[in-house]
Protein backbone atom coordinates (compact mmCIF):
# COMPACT_ATOMS: atom_id res chain seq x y z
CA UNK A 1 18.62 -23.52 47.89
CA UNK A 2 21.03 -22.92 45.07
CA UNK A 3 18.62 -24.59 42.83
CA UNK A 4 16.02 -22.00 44.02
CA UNK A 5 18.19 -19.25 43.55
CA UNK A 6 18.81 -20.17 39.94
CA UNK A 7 14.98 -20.53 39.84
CA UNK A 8 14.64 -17.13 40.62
CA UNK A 9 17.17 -15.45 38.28
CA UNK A 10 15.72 -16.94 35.80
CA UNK A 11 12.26 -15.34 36.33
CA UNK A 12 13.71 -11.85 37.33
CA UNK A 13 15.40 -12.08 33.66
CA UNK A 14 11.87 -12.50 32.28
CA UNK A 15 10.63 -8.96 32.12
CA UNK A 16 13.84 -7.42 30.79
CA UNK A 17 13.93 -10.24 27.98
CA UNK A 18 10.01 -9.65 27.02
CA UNK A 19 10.75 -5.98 26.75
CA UNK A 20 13.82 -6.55 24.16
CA UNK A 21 11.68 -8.68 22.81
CA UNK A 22 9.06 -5.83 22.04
CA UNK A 23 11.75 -3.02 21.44
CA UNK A 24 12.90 -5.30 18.88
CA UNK A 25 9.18 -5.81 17.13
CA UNK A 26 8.78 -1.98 17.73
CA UNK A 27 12.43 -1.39 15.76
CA UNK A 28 11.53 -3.99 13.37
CA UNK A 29 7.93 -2.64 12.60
CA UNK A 30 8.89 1.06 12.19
CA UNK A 31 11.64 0.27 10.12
CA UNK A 32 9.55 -1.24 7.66
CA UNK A 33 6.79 1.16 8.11
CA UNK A 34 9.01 3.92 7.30
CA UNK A 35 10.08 2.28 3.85
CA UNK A 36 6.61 1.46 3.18
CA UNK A 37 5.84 5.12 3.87
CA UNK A 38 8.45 6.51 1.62
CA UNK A 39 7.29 4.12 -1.59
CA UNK A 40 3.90 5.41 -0.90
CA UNK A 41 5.10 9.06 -1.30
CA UNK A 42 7.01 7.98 -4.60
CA UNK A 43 3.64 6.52 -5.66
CA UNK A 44 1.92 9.68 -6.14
CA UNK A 45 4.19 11.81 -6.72
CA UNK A 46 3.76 12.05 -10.03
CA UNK A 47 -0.69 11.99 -10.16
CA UNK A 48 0.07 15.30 -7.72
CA UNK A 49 1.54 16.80 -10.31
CA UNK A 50 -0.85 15.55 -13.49
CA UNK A 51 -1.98 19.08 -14.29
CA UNK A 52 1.59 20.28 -14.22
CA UNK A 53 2.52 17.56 -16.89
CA UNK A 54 -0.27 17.67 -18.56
CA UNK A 55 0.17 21.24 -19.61
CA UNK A 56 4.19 20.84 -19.67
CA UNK A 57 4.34 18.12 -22.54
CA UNK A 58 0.79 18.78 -23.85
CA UNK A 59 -0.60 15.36 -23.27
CA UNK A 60 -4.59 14.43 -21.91
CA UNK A 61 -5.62 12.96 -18.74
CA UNK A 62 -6.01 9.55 -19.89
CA UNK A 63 -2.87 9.36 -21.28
CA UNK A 64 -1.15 10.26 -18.08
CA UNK A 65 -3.38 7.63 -16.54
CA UNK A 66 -2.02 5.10 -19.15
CA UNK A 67 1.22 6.19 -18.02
CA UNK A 68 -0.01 5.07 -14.14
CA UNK A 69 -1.60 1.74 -15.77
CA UNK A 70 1.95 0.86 -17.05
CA UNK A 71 3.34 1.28 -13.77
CA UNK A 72 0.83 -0.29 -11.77
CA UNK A 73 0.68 -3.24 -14.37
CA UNK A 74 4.70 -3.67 -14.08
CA UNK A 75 4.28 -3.97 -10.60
CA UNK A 76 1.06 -6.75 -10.68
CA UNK A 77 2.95 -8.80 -13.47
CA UNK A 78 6.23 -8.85 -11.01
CA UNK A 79 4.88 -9.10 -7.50
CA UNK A 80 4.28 -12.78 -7.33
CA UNK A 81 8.14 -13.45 -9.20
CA UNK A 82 9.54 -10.86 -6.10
CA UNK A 83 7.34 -12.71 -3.62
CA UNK A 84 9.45 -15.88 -5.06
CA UNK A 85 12.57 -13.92 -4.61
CA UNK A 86 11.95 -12.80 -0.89
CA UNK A 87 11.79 -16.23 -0.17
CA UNK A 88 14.77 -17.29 -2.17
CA UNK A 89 17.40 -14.11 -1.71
CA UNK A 90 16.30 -12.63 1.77
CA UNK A 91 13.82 -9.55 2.02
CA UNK A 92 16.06 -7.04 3.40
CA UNK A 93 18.10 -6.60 -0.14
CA UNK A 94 14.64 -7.11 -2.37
CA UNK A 95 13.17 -4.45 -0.31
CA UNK A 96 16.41 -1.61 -0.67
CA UNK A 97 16.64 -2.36 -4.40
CA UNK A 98 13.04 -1.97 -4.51
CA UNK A 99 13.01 1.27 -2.85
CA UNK A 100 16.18 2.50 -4.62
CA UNK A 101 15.03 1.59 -7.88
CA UNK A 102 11.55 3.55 -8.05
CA UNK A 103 13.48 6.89 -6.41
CA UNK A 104 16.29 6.84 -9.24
CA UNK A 105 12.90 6.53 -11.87
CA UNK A 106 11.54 9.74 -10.11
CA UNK A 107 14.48 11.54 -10.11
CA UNK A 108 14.98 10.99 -14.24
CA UNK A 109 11.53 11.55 -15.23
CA UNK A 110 12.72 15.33 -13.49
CA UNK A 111 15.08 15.10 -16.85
CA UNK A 112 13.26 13.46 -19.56
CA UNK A 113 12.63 15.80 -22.53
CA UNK A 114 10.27 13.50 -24.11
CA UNK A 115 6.55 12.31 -22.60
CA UNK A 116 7.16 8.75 -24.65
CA UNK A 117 10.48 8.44 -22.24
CA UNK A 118 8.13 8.28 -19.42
CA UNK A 119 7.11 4.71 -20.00
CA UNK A 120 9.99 3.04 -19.63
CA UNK A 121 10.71 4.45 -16.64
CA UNK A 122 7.38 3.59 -15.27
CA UNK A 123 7.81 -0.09 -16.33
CA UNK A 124 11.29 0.15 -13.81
CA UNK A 125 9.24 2.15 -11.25
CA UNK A 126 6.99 -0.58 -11.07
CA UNK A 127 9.03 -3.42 -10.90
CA UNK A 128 11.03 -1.42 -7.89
CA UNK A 129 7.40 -1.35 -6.41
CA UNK A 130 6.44 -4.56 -6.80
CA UNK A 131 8.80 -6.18 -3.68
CA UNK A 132 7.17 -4.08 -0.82
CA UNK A 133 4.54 -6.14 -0.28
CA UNK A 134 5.69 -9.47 -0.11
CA UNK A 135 9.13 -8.20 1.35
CA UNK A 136 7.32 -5.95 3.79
CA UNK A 137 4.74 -8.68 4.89
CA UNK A 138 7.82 -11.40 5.46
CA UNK A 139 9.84 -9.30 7.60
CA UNK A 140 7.05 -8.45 9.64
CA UNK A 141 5.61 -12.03 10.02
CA UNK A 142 8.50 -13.73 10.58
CA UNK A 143 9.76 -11.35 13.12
CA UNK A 144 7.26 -10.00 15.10
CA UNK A 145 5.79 -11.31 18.08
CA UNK A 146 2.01 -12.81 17.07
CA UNK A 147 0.18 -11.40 19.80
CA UNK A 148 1.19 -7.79 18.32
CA UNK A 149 0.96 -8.95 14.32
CA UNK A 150 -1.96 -7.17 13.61
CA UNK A 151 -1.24 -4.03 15.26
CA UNK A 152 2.35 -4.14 13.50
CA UNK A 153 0.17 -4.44 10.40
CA UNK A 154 -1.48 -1.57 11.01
CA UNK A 155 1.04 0.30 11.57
CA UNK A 156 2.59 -1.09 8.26
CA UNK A 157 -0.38 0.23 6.09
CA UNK A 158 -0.07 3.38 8.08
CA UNK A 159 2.66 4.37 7.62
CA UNK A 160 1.96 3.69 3.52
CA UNK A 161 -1.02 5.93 3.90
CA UNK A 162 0.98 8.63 5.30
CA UNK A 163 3.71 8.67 2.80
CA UNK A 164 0.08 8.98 0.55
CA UNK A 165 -1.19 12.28 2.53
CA UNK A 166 2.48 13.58 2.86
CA UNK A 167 3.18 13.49 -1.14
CA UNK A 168 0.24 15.76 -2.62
CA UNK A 169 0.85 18.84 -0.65
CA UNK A 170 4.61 18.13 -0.31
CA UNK A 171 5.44 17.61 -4.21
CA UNK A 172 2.93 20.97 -5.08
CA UNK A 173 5.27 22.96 -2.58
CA UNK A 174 8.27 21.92 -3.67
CA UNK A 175 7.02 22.24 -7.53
CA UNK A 176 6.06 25.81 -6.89
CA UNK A 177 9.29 26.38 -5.07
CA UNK A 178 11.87 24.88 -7.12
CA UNK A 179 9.77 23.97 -11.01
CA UNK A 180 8.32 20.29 -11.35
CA UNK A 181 11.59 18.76 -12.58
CA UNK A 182 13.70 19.85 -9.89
CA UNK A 183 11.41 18.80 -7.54
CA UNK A 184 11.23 15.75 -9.03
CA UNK A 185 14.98 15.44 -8.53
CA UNK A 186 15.16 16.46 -5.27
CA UNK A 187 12.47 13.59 -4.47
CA UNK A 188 14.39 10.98 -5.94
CA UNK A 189 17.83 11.77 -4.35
CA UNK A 190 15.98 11.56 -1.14
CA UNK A 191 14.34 8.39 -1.93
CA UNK A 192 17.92 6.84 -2.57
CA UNK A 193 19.23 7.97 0.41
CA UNK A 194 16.70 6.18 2.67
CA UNK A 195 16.56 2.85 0.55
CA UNK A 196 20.52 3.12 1.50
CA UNK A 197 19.19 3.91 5.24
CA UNK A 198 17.22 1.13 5.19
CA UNK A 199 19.47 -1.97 4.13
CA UNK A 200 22.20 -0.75 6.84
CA UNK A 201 19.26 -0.45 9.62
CA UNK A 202 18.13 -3.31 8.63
CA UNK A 203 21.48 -5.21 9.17
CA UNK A 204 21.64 -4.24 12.39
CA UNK A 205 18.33 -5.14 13.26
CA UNK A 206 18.39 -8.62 11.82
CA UNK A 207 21.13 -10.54 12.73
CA UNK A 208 19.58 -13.05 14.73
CA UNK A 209 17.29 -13.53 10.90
CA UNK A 210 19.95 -13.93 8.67
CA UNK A 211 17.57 -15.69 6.14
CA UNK A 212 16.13 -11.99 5.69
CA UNK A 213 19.63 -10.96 4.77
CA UNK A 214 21.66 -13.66 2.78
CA UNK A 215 20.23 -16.05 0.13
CA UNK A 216 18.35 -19.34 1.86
CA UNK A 217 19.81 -22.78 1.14
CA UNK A 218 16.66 -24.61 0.32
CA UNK A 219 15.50 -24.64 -3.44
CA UNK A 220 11.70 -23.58 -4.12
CA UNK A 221 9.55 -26.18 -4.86
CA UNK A 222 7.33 -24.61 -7.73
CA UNK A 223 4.83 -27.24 -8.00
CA UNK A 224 3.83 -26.83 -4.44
CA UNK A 225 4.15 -23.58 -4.53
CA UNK A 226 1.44 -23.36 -7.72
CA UNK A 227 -0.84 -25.68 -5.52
CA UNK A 228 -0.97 -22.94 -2.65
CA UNK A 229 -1.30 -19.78 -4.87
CA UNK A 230 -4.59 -21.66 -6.83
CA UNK A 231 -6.31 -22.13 -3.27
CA UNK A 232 -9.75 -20.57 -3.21
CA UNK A 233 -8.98 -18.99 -0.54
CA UNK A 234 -5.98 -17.41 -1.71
CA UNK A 235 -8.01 -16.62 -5.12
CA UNK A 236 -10.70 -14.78 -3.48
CA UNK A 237 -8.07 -12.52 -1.53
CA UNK A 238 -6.86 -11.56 -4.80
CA UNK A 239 -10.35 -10.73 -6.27
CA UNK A 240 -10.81 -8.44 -2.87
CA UNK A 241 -7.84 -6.44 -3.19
CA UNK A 242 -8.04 -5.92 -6.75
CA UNK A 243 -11.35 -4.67 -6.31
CA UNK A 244 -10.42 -2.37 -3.80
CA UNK A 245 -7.64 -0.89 -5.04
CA UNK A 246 -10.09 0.22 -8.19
CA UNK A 247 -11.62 2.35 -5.46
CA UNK A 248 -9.07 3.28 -3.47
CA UNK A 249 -6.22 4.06 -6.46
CA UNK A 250 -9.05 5.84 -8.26
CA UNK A 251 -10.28 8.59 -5.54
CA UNK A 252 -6.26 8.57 -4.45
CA UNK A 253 -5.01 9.56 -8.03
CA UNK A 254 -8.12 11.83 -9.82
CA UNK A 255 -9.30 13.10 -6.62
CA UNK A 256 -8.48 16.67 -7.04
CA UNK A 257 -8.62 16.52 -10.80
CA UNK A 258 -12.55 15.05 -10.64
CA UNK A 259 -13.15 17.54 -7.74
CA UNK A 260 -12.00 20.47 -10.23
CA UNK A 261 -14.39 19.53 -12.87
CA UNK A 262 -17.24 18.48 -10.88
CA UNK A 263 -17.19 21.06 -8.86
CA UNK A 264 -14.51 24.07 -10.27
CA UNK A 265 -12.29 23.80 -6.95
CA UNK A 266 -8.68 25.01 -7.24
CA UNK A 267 -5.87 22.48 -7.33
CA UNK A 268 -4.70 23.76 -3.92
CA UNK A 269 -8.47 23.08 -2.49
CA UNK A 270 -8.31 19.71 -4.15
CA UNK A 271 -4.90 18.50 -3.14
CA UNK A 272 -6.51 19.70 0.30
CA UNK A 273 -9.14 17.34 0.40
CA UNK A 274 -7.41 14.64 -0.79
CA UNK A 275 -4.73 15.15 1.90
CA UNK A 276 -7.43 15.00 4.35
CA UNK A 277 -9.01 11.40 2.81
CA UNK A 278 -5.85 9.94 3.23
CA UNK A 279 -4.84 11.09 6.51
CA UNK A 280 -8.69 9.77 7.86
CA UNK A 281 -7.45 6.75 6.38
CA UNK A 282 -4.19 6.66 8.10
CA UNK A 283 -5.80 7.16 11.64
CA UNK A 284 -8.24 4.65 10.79
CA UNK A 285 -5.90 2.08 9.96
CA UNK A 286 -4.27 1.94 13.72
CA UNK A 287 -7.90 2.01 15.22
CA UNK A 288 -8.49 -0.57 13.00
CA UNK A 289 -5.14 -2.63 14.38
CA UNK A 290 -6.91 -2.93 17.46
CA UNK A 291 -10.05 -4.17 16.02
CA UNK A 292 -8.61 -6.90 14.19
CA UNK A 293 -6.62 -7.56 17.18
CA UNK A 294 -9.72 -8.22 19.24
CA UNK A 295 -12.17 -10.33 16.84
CA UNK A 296 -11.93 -13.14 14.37
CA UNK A 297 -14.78 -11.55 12.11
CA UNK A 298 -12.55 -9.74 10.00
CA UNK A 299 -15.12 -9.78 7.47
CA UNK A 300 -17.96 -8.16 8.86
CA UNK A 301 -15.24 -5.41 9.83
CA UNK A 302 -14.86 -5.07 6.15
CA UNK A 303 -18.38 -4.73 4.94
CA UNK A 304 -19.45 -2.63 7.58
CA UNK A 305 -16.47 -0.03 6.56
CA UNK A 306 -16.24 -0.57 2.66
CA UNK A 307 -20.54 -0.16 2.75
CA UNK A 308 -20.50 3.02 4.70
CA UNK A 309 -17.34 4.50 2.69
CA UNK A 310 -19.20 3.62 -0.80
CA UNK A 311 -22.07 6.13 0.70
CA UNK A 312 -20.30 8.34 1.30
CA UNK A 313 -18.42 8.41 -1.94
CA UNK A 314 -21.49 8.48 -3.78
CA UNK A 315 -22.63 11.73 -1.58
CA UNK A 316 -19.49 13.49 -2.22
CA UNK A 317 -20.55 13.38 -6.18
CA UNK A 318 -24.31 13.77 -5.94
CA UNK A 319 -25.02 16.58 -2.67
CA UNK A 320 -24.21 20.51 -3.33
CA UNK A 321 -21.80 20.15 -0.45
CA UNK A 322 -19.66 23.18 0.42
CA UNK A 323 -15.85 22.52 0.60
CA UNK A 324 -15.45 22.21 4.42
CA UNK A 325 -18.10 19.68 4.22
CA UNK A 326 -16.70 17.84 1.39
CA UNK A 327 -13.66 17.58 2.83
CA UNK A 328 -15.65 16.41 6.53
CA UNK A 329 -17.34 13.60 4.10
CA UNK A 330 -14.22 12.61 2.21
CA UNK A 331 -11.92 12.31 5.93
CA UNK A 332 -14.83 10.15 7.11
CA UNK A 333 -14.94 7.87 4.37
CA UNK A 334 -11.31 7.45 4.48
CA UNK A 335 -11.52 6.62 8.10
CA UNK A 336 -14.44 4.30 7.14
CA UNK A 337 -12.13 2.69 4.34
CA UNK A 338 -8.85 2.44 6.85
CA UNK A 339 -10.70 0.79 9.52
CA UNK A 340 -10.93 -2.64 6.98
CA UNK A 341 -7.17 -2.95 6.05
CA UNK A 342 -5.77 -4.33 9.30
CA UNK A 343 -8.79 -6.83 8.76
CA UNK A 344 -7.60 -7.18 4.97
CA UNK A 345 -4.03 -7.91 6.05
CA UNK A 346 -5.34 -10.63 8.79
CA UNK A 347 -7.68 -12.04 5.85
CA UNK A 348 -4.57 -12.44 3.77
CA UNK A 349 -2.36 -14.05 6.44
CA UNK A 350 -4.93 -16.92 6.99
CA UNK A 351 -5.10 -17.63 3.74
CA UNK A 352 -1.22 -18.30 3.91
CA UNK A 353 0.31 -21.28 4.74
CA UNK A 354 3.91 -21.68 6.78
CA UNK A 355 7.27 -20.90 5.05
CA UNK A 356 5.22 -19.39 1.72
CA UNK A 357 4.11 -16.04 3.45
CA UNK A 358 6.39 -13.89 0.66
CA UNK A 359 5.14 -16.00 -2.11
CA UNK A 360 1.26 -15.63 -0.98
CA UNK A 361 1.53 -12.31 -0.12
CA UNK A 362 3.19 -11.04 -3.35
CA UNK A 363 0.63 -12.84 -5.33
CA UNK A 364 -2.44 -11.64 -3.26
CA UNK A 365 -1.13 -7.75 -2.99
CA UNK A 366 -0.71 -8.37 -7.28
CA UNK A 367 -4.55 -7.93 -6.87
CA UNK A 368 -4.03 -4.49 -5.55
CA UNK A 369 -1.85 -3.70 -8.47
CA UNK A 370 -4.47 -4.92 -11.38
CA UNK A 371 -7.03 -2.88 -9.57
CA UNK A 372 -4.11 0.05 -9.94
CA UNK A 373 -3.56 -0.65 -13.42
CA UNK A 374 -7.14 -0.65 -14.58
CA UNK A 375 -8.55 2.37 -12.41
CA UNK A 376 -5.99 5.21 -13.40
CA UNK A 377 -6.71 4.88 -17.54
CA UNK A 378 -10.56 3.80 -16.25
CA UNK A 379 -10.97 7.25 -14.55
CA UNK A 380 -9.05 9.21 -17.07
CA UNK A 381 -11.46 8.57 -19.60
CA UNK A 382 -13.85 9.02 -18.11
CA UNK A 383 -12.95 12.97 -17.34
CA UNK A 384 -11.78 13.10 -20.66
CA UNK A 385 -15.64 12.56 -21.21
CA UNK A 386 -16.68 15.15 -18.82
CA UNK A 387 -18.61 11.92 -16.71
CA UNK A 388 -16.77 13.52 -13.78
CA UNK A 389 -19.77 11.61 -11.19
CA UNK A 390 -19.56 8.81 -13.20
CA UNK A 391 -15.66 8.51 -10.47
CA UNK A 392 -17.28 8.12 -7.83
CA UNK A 393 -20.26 5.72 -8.98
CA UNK A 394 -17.21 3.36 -9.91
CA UNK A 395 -15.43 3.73 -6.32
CA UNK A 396 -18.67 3.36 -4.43
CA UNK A 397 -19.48 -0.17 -7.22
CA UNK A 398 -15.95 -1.87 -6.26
CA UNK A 399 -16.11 -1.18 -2.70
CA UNK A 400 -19.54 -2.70 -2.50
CA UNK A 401 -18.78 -5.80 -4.86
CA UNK A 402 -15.79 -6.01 -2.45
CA UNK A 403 -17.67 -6.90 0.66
CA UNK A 404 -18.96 -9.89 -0.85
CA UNK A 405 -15.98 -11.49 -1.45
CA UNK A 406 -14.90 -11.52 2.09
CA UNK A 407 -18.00 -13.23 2.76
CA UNK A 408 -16.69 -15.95 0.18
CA UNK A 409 -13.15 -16.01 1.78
CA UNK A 410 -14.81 -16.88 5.15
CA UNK A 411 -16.80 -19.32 3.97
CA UNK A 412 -14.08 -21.25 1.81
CA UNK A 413 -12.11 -20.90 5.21
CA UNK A 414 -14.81 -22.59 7.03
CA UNK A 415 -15.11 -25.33 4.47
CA UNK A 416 -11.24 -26.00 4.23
CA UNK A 417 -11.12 -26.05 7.94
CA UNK A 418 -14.06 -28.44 8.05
C-alpha cells in the first residue's frame, strides 16, 4: 500500500512539474526573443534615417550603404570567433555585451561631428551584433524542451522581425520630435538599459545552466571543431543564408528609398510599406513555427515561400500598382518570405552536431551577414544609377538561387545519413 501511495504522488507531481517545465521554456524563449527584438531595432535604425544623414553630412546613398557593408562585414568576420566564445565563456554575458555594445555605438553616432567617425563605430556595432546568433541559438537549444524547439525558434526570429517593423516608424517619430541626434541618443540609452535587463533576467532564469553563465571547464578542440564547420552540409547552410539575406537586407534597408525613386512616394508612405513587409513577415514566421513543427520537408517549405515572394518582388517593381496595393503585395511577400525561416532555423540545427551548436550556428548565421555586407553598397549603387527596378530584380535573383540550395542541403543530409 505505502508503495502504491508513493506510486501515486509521484504521478500527481507530473503535471505541475511539466508545466514549470514549459513556464520555464516560455521565460527562457521570450527573454531571448525580446533581446533579439531590440538588436533588430538597433539594426535599422540608422537605414530609417538615410535621407536624414544623407542631407545632414552631405554624403550619397552608396556611401551610407558602405557605411552598412562595414557593419554587416564586422559582424560576418566575428560571428564564427563569438560562436567559439559562447561555447567557451557562457552565452548569457556574450549576449549583454553584445547588446550593450551596439546601443552605446547608436547613441555616439547621435554625437559624431564627422561622417568618417561613423565607421569606426560601425566596425564596434558590428562586432556587438555578431554574438546574437550563436548566443541566441545556444540558449534556446540547450534549454528548451525539443518538442517546442521550433516554435521557440519562431518566436526567436519574430521577435527580430518586430524589433525590424518597430524601428522605421519609431526612429522617424522620434527624429521629427526630438532632431536625428537626439533621437539617436535616446535609442541608445534605452538599448543599454535592456542589455543590463537582460543579463540580471537571465541570472535568474538560468541557474540550473550555469554553463550559460560562467566560463566552461573543457578547452575547445579547434581541429575538430574545423572538421564540423567544413561539412557540406554546414557549407551549403551558409551559401543559403547568405543568399537570402542579399534579399531580405536589401528590400529591409532601400525599401522606402527605391520606392521614392521608382515611384515618387513620400518617406512617410515608404517607411509605411516597409513597416507593413516586415510585420507580414513577423506573423509569418510563428505560422511558419508550426509548419516546421509538423513536417520534416523543411525544404520544400522554403522554395515554395522564397519562389512566390521573388514574384511578388518582381511585381512590386514592374506593375503601375497604387500604394494600398503595393503595400497588400509587399505584406504578402513578407508573409511568403517569414513562412521559410522557422524551416531555415530547423535546416541549420540538423546540420549541427552535439555540444558545437554556438560554434555552427555563429558560422552559418556569418552567411546572413556577407549577404548584409554585400547588398547595402550593392543596392546603393545601384540608385545612385537611377536602376531603381534593377532592386528588386536582385531580391527576386537571390531568393530564387536560394531555393536550390536547400535542395542540396537535403540531399547531402540524405547522403551523410546513408
Amino acid at each position: 500500500m505505502a508503495k502504491i501511495m508513493e506510486h501515486g504522488k509521484a504521478l500527481s507531481s507530473l503535471p505541475s512539474r511539466a508545466g514549470a517545465g514549459a513556464g520555464r521554456d516560455i521565460a527562457i524563449t521570450a527573454l531571448v526573443s525580446t533581446a533579439h527584438t531590440a538588436d533588430h531595432f538597433l539594426q535599422l535604425v540608422l537605414p530609417s534615417l538615410f535621407p536624414l544623414l544623407k542631407n545632414a553630412f552631405g554624403v550619397s546613398y552608396a556611401e551610407l550603404g558602405l557605411l552598412m557593408t562595414v557593419f554587416y562585414a564586422t559582424s560576418g568576420l566575428s560571428q564564427t570567433a563569438a560562436g567559439f566564445l559562447v561555447d567557451r565563456v557562457g552565452a548569457l554575458p556574450v549576449l549583454a555585451g553584445g547588446l550593450g555594445l551596439i546601443s552605446v555605438d547608436i547613441g555616439l553616432v547621435g554625437i559624431a561631428p564627422h561622417f568618417a567617425l561613423l565607421f569606426p563605430l560601425a566596425i564596434l556595432a558590428g562586432a556587438g551584433n555578431s554574438v546574437f546568433h550563436p548566443a541566441d541559438y545556444a540558449l534556446l537549444s540547450g534549454t528548451v524542451s525539443k518538442r517546442y524547439l521550433a516554435r521557440a525558434y519562431g518566436v526567436h526570429t519574430f521577435g527580430g522581425n518586430v524589433g525590424w517593423a518597430l524601428a522605421p516608424m519609431t526612429c522617424v517619430a522620434l527624429a521629427a520630435w526630438l532632431g536625428w541626434r537626439a533621437a539617436l541618443l535616446v535609442v541608445g540609452l534605452g538599448g543599454l538599459l535592456m542589455a543590463v535587463f537582460v543579463f540580471g533576467a537571465g541570472r535568474v532564469l538560468l541557474h540550473n545552466h550555469p554553463s550559460f553563465i560562467r566560463p566552461a571547464e573543457a578547452k575547445t578542440d579547434f581541429q575538430q571543431a574545423f572538421s564540423i564547420l567544413i561539412a557540406p552540409t554546414v557549407i551549403l547552410c551558409f551559401v543559403y543564408f547568405a543568399l537570402l539575406s542579399i534579399a531580405l537586407v536589401g528590400v529591409q534597408t532601400f525599401l522606402p528609398a527605391t520606392l521614392h525613386a521608382l515611384f515618387g512616394m513620400d518617406i512617410a508612405a515608404a517607411d509605411a510599406v516597409l513597416t507593413g513587409y516586415l510585420a507580414g513577415s513577423a506573423a509569418g514566421i510563428l505560422v511558419g513555427g508550426f509548419i516546421a513543427d509538423a513536417t520534416v520537408h523543411h525544404e520544400r517549405v522554403a522554395a515554395t515561400g522564397l519562389a512566390s515572394a521573388a514574384a511578388l518582388l518582381l511585381a512590386v517593381g514592374a506593375l503601375p500598382l497604387s500604394h494600398i496595393g503595393l503595400g497588400a503585395t509587399m505584406a504578402i511577400a513578407g508573409l511568403a518570405v517569414g513562412v521559410t525561416i522557422p524551416s531555415r532555423d530547423m535546416l541549420a540545427r540538423s546540420a549541427s552536431p552535439p555540444g558545437a551548436t554556438g560554434k555552427v550556428f555563429g558560422f552559418v548565421y556569418s552567411g546572413l551577414d556577407l549577404g548584409s555586407a554585400l547588398a547595402p553598397f550593392l543596392l546603393g549603387a545601384l540608385l545612385d544609377h537611377n536602376a531603381p527596378f534593377a532592386v528588386f530584380v536582385l531580391a527576386a535573383t537571390s531568393l530564387l538561387l536560394a531555393i536550390s540550395t536547400t535542395f542540396a542541403l537535403k540531399a547531402a543530409q540524405r547522403k551523410r545519413t546513408a
